[in-house]
C-alpha atoms as a PDB file:
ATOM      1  CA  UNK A   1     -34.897 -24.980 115.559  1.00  0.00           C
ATOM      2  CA  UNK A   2     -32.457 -26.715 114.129  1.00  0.00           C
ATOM      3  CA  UNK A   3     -32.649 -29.228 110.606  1.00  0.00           C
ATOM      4  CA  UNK A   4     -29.998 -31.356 109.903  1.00  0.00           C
ATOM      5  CA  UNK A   5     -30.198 -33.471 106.781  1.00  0.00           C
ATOM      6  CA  UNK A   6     -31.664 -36.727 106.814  1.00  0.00           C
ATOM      7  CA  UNK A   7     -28.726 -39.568 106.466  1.00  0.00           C
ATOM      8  CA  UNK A   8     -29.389 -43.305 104.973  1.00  0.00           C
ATOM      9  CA  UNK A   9     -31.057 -45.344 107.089  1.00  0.00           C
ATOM     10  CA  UNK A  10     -31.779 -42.462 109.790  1.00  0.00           C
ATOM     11  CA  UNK A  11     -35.564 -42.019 109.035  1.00  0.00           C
ATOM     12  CA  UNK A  12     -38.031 -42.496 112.130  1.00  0.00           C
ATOM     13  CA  UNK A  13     -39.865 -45.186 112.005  1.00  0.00           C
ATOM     14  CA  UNK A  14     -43.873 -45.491 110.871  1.00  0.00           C
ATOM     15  CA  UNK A  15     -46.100 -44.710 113.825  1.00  0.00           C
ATOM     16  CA  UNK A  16     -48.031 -41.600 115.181  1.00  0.00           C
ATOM     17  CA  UNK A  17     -45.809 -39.081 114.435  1.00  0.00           C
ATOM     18  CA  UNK A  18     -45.670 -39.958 110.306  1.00  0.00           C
ATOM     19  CA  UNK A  19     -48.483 -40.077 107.844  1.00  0.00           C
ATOM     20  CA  UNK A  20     -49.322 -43.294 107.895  1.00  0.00           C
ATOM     21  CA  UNK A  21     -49.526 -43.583 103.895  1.00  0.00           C
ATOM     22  CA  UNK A  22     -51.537 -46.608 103.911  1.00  0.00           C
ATOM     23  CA  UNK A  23     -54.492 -45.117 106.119  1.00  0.00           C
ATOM     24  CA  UNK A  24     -57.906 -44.673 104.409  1.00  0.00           C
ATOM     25  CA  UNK A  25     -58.409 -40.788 104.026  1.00  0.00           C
ATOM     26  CA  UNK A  26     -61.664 -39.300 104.630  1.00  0.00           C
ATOM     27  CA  UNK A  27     -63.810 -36.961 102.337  1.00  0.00           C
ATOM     28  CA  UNK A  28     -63.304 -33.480 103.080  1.00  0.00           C
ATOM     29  CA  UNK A  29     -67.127 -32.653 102.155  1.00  0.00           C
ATOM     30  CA  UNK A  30     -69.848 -35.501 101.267  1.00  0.00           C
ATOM     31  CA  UNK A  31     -69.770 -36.259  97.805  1.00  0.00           C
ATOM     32  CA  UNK A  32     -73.660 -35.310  97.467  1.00  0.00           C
ATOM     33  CA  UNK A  33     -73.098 -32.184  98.925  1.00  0.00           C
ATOM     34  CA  UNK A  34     -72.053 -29.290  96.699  1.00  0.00           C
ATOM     35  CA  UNK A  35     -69.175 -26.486  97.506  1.00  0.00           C
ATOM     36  CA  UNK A  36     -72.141 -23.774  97.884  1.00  0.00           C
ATOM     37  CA  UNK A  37     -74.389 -25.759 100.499  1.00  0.00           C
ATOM     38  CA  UNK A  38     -71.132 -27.271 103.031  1.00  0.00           C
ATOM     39  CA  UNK A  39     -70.564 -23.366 102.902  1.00  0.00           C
ATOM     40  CA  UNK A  40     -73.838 -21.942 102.619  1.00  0.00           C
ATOM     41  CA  UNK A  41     -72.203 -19.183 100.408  1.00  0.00           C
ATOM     42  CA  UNK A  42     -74.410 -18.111  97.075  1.00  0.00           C
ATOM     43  CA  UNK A  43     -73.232 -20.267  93.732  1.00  0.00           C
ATOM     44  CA  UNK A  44     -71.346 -18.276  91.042  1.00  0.00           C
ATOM     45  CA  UNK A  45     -73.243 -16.739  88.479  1.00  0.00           C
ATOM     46  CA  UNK A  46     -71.955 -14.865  85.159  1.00  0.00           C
ATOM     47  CA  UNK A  47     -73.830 -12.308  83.460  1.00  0.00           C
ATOM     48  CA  UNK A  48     -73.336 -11.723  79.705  1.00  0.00           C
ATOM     49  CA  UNK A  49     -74.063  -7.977  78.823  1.00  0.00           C
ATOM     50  CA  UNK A  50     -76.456  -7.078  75.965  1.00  0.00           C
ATOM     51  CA  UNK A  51     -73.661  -5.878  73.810  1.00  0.00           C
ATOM     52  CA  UNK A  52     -71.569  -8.772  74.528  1.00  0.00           C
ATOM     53  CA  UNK A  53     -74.350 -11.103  73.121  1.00  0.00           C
ATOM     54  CA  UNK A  54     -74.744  -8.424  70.311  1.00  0.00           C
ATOM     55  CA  UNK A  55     -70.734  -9.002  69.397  1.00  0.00           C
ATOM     56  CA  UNK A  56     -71.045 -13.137  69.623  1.00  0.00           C
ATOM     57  CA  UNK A  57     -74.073 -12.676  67.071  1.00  0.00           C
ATOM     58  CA  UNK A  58     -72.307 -10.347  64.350  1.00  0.00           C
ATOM     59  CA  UNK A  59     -69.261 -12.913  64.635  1.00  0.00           C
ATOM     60  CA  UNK A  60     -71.615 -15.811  64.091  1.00  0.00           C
ATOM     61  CA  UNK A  61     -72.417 -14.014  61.183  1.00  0.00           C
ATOM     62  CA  UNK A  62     -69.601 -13.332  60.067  1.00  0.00           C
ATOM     63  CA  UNK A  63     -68.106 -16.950  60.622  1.00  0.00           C
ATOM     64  CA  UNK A  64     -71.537 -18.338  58.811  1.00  0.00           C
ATOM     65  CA  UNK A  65     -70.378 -16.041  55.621  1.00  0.00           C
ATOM     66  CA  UNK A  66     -67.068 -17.317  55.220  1.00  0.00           C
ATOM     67  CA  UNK A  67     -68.123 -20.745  55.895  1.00  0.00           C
ATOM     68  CA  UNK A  68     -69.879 -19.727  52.632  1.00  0.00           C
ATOM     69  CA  UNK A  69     -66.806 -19.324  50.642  1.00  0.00           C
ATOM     70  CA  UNK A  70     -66.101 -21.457  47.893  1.00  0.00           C
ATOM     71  CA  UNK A  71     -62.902 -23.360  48.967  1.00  0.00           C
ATOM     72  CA  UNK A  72     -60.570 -22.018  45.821  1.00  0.00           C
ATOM     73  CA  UNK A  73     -61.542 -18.388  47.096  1.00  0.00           C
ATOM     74  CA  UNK A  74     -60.613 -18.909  50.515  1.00  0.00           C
ATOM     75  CA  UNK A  75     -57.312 -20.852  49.803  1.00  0.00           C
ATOM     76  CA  UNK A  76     -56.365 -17.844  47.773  1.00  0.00           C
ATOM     77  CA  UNK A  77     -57.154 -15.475  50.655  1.00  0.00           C
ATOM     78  CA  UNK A  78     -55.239 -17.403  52.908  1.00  0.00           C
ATOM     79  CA  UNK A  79     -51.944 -18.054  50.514  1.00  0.00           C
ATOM     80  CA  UNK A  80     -52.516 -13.883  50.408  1.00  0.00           C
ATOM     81  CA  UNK A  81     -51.849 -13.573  53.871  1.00  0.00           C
ATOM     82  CA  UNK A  82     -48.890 -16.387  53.980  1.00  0.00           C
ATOM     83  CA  UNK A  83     -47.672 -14.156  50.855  1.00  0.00           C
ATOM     84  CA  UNK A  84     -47.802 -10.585  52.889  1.00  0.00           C
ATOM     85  CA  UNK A  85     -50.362  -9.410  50.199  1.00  0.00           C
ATOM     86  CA  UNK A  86     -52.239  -7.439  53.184  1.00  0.00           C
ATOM     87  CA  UNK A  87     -48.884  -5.763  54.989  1.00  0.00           C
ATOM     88  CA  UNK A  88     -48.117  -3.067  51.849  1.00  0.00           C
ATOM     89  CA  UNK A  89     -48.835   0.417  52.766  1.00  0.00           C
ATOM     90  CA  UNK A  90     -51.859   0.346  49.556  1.00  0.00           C
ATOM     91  CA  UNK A  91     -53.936  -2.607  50.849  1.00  0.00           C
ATOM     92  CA  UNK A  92     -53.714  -1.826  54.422  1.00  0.00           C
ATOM     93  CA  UNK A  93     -55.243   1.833  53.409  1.00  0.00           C
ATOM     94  CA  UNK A  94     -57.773  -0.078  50.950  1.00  0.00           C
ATOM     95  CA  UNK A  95     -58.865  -1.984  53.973  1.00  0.00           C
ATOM     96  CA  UNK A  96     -59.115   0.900  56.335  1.00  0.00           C
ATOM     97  CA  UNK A  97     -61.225   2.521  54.215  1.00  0.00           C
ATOM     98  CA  UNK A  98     -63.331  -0.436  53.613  1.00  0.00           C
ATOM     99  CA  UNK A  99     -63.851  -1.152  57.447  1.00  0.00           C
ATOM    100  CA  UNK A 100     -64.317   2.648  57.869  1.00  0.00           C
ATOM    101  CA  UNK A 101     -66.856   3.002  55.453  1.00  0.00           C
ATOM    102  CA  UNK A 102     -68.505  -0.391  56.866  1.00  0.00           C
ATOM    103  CA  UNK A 103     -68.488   1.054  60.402  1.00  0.00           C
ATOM    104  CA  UNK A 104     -69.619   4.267  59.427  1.00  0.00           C
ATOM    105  CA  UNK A 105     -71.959   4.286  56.696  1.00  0.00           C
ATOM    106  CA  UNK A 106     -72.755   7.428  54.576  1.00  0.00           C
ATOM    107  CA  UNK A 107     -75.444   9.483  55.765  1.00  0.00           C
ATOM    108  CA  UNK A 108     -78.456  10.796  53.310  1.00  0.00           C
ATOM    109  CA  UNK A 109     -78.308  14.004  52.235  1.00  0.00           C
ATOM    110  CA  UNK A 110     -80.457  16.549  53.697  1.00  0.00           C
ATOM    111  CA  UNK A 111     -82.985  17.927  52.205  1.00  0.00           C
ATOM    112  CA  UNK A 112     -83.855  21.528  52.076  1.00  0.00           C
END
């Protein structure tokens, strides 16, 4: 097969062997009828795992207890960050610890 490039004036003129542009164009699938039923194939479906849901609720949380903030704190936390209060070596440890000791709570003694 060979293509040569199309010169001015050289295009074939509209018939049957161009798309006709102007032609109505018909509906691939009904409008009423969803992509499931024209192909009889099950719908999607996500499932959202118990711990998953467990996660969105402690971040609710969380979000809810900032939200709780009084503005002047939060600024402050925030011009902290901007500042690079939290990248020394001594608050990164701090908050290690903190998130450690959140995560991992102390157990009780046991009792003889």
């Amino acid at each position: 097969m060979t293509i040569q490039p199309t010169k001015p004036g050289s295009t074939p003129p509209q018939g049957t062997s161009r798309l006709d542009r102007n032609a109505a164009l018909s509906p691939a699938r009904p409008a009423d009828t969803s992509t499931s039923e024209a192909t009889g194939a099950t719908p999607d479906k996500v499932q959202i795992s118990d711990a998953a849901r467990g996660l969105q609720e402690q971040l609710q949380n969380r979000l809810e207890l900032v939200a709780q903030l009084p503005p002047g704190r939060l600024r402050e936390v925030l011009e902290r960050l901007n500042n690079g209060f939290y990248d020394r070596p001594e608050v990164r440890r701090a908050v290690v610890e903190s998130i450690a000791e959140e995560l991992n709570p102390p157990k009780a003694p046991i009792r003889p």
